[in-house]
Protein backbone atom coordinates (compact mmCIF):
# COMPACT_ATOMS: atom_id res chain seq x y z
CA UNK A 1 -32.72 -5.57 8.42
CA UNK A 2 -32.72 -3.60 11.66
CA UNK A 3 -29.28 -3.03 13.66
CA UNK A 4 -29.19 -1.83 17.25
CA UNK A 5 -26.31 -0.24 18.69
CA UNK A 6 -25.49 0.45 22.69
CA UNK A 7 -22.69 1.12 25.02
CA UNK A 8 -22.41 0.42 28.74
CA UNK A 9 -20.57 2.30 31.18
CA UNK A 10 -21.72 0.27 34.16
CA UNK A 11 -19.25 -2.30 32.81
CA UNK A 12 -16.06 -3.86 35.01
CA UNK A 13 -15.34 -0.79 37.71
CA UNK A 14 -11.58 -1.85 38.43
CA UNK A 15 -10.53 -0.58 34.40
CA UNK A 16 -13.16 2.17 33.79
CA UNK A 17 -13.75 1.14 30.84
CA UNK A 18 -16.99 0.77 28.64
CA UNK A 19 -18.27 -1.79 26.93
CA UNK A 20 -19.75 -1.02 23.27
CA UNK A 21 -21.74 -3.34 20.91
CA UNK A 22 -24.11 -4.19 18.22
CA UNK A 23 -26.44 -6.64 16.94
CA UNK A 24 -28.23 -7.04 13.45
CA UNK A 25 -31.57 -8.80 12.80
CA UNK A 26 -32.79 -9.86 9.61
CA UNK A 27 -36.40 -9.77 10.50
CA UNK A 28 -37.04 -11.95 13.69
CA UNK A 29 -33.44 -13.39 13.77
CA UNK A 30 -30.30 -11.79 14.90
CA UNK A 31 -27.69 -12.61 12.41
CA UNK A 32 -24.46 -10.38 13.52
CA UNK A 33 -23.18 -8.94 16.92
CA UNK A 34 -20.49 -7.85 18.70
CA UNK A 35 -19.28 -6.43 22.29
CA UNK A 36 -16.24 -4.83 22.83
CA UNK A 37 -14.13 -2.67 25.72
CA UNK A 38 -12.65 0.58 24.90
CA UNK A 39 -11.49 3.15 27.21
CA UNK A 40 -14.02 6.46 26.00
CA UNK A 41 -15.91 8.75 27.45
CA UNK A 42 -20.46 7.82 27.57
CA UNK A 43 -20.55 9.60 24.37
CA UNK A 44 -17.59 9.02 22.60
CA UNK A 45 -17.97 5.07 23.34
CA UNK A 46 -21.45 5.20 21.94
CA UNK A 47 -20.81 7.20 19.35
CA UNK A 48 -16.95 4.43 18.42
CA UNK A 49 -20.27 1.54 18.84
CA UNK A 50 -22.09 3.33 16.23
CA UNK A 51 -19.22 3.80 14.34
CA UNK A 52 -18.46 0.00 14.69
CA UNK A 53 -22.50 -0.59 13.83
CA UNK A 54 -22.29 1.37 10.60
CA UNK A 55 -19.02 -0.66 9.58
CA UNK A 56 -20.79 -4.18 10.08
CA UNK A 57 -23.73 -2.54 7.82
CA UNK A 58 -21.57 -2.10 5.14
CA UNK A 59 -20.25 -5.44 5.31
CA UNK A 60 -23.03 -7.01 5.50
CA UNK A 61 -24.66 -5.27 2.54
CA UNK A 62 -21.61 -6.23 0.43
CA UNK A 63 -22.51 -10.01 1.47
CA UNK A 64 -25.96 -9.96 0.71
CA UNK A 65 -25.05 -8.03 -2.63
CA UNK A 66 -22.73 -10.85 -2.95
CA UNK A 67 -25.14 -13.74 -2.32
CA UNK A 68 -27.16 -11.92 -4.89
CA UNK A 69 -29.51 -10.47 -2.32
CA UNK A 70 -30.50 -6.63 -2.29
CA UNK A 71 -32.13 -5.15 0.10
CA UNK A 72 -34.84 -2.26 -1.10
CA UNK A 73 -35.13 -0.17 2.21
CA UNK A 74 -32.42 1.68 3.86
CA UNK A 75 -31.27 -0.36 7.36
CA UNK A 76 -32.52 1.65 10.37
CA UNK A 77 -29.58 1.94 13.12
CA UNK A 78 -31.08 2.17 16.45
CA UNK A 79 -29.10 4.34 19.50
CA UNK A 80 -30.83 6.02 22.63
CA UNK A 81 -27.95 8.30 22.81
CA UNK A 82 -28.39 12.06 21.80
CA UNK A 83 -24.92 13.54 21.73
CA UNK A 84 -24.16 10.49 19.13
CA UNK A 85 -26.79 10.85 16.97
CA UNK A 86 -26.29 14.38 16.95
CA UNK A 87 -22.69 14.24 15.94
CA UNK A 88 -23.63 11.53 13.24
CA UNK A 89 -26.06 14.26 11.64
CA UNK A 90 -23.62 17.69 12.36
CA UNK A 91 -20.92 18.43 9.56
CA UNK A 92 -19.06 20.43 12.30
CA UNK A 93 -16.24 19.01 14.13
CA UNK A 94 -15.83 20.50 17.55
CA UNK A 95 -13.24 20.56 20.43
CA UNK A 96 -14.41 17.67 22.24
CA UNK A 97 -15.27 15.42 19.13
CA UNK A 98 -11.38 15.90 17.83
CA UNK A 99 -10.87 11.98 18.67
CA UNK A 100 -13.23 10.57 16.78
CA UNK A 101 -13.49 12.59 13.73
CA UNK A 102 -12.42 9.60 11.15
CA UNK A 103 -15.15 7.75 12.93
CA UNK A 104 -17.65 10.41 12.38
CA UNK A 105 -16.68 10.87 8.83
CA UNK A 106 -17.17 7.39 8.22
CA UNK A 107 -20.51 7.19 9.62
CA UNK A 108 -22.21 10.68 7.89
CA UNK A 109 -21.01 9.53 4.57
CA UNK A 110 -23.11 6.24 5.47
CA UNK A 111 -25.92 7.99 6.81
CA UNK A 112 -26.33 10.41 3.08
């Protein structure tokens, strides 16, 4: 399984908001997605749609595990943004990541 997540800032210019989202393929076929608006900052909203991205994983694995299907390799989460990846990997809350914290928490303890 392979998951991609993305946000888009280029979105509707008369609310300023982004729009995040996520998809999930199961080899060739996508079998979950999702898009969403939220009102964030470029890397706060990608790092809420891999936040949102790592809670679909988790669901999903608990349906497979459920169907009696286990998956052997770890799912890779794809994002193209920096700043969220590197918050995702640093233990150390900072100033400007204050509003997402839970979010981040949630997501390392996925990632170990």
């Amino acid at each position: 399984m392979k998951a991609y997540s993305n946000s888009n800032l280029d979105g509707d210019t008369t609310d300023c908001h982004s729009t995040i989202g996520y998809c999930f393929f199961l080899g060739d076929f996508l079998i979950s997605w999702r898009s969403k608006k939220v009102a964030h900052s470029s890397t706060e909203a990608e790092y809420r749609a891999l936040a949102y991205t790592t809670s679909e994983l988790v669901w999903l694995h608990w349906l497979f595990a459920d169907l009696g299907l286990h998956q052997q390799k770890p799912t890779t989460i794809c994002c193209d943004n920096r700043s969220a990846v590197h918050i995702a990997h640093n233990d150390t809350f900072h100033e400007r990541t204050k509003y997402i914290e839970v979010g981040c928490q949630f997501t390392r303890q996925h990632i170990l």
